[in-house]
C-alpha atoms as a PDB file:
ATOM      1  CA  UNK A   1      96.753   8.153 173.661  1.00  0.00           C
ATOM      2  CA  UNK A   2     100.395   8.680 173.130  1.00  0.00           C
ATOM      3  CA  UNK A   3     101.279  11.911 171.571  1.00  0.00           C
ATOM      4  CA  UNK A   4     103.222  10.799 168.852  1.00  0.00           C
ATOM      5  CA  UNK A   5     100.359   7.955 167.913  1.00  0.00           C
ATOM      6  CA  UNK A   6      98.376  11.072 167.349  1.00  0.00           C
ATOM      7  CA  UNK A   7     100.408  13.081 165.178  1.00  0.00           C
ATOM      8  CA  UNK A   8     101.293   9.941 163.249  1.00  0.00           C
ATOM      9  CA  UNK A   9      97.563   9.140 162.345  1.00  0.00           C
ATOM     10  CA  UNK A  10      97.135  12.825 161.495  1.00  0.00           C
ATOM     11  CA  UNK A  11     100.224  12.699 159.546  1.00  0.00           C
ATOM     12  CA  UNK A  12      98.745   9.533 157.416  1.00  0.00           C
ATOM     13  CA  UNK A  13      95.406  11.056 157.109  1.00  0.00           C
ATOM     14  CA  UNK A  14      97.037  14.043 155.050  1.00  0.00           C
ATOM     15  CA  UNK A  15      98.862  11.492 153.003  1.00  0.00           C
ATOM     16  CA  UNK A  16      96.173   9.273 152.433  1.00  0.00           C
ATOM     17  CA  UNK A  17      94.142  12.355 151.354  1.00  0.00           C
ATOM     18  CA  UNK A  18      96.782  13.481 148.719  1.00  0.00           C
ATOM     19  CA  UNK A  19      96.541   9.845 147.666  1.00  0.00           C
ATOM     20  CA  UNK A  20      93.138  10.141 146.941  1.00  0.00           C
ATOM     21  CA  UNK A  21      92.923  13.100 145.216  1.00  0.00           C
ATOM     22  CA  UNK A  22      95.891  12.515 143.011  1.00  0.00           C
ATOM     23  CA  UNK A  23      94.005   9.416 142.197  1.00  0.00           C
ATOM     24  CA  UNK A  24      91.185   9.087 139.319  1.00  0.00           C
ATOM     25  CA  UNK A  25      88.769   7.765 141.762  1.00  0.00           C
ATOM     26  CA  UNK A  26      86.578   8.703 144.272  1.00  0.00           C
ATOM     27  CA  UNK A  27      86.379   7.126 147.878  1.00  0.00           C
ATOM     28  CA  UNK A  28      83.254   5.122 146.945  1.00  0.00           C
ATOM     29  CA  UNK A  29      85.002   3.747 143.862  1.00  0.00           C
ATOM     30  CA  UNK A  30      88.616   2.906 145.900  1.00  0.00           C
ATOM     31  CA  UNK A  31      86.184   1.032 148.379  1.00  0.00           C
ATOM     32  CA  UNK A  32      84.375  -0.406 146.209  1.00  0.00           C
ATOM     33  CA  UNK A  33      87.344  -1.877 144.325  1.00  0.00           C
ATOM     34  CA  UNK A  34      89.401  -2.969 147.777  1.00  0.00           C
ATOM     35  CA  UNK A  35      85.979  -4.717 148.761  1.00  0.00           C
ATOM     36  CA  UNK A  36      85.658  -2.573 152.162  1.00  0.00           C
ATOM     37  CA  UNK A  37      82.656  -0.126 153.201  1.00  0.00           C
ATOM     38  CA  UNK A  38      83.652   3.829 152.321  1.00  0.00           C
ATOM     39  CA  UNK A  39      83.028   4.611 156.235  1.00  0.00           C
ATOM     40  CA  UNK A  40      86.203   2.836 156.725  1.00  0.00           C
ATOM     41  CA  UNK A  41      88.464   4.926 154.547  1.00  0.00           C
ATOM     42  CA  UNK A  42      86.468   8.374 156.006  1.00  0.00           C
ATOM     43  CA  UNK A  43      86.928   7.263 159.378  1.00  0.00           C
ATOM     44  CA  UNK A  44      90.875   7.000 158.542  1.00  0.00           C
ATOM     45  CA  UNK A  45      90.479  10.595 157.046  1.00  0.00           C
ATOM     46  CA  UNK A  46      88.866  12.038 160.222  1.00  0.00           C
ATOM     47  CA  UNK A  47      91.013  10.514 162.370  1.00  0.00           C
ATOM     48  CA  UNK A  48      88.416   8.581 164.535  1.00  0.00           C
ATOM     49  CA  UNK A  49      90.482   4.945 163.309  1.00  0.00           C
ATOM     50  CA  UNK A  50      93.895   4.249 164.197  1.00  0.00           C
ATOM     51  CA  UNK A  51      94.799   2.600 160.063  1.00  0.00           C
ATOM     52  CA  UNK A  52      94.966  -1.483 160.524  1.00  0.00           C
ATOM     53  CA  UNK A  53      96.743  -3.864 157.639  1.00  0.00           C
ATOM     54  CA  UNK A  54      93.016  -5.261 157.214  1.00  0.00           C
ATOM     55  CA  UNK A  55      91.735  -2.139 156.062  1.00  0.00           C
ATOM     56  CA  UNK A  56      94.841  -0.583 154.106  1.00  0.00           C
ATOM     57  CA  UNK A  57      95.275  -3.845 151.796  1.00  0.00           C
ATOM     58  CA  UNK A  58      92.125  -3.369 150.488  1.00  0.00           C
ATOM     59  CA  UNK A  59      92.347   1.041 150.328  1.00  0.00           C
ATOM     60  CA  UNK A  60      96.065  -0.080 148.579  1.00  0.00           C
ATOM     61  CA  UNK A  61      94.498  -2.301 146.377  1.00  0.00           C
ATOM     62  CA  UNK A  62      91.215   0.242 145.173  1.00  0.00           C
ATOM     63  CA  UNK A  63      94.239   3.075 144.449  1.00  0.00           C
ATOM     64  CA  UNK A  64      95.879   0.622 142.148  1.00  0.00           C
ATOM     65  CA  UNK A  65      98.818   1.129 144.585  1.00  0.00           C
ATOM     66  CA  UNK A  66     101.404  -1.353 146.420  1.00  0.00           C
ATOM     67  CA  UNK A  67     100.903  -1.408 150.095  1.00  0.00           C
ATOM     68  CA  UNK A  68     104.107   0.167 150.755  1.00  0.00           C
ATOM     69  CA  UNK A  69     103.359   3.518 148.978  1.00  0.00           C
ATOM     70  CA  UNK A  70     100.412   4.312 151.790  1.00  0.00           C
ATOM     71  CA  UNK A  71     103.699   4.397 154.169  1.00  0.00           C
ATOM     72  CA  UNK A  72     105.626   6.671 151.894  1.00  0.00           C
ATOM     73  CA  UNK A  73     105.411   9.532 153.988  1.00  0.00           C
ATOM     74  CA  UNK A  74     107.881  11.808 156.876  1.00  0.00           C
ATOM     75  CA  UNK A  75     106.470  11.772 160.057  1.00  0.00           C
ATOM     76  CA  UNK A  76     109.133  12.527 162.911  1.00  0.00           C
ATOM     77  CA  UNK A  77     109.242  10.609 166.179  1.00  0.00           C
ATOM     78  CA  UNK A  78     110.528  13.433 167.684  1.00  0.00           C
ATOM     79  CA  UNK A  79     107.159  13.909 169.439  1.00  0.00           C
ATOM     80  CA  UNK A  80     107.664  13.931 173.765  1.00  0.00           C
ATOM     81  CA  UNK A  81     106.139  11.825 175.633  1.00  0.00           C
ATOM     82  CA  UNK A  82     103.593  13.681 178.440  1.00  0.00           C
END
């Protein structure tokens, strides 16, 4: 995987993770609320899933958030390529 595909996910874990816990809810309640499974927002956080629209509609939608505030975040693309 490219290096800076890497650091971005890991970068939007963290920020997804603040999210959460500046939210009132709890990952069951956010996926239960965006209609998804709660494996798919912990698989985000451990960085095993590479974030897709599909999934971060429905993780926008459980934080009471718009879409555009889970990409609200610096990340550089400074990164070099291997």
């Amino acid at each position: 995987m490219q290096d800076w595909r890497k650091e971005y996910r890991k970068e939007f874990a963290k920020h997804l993770k603040r999210l959460i816990d500046n939210s009132n809810y709890d990952i069951a309640t956010i996926a239960s609320i965006g209609d998804i499974e709660s494996k798919s927002i912990y698989r985000i956080l451990a960085d095993e899933n590479e974030p897709k629209i599909t999934t971060l509609l429905p993780i926008a939608k459980g934080l009471g958030l718009h879409p555009k505030d889970l990409y609200d975040f610096d990340f550089s693309f400074d990164i070099k390529e291997k």
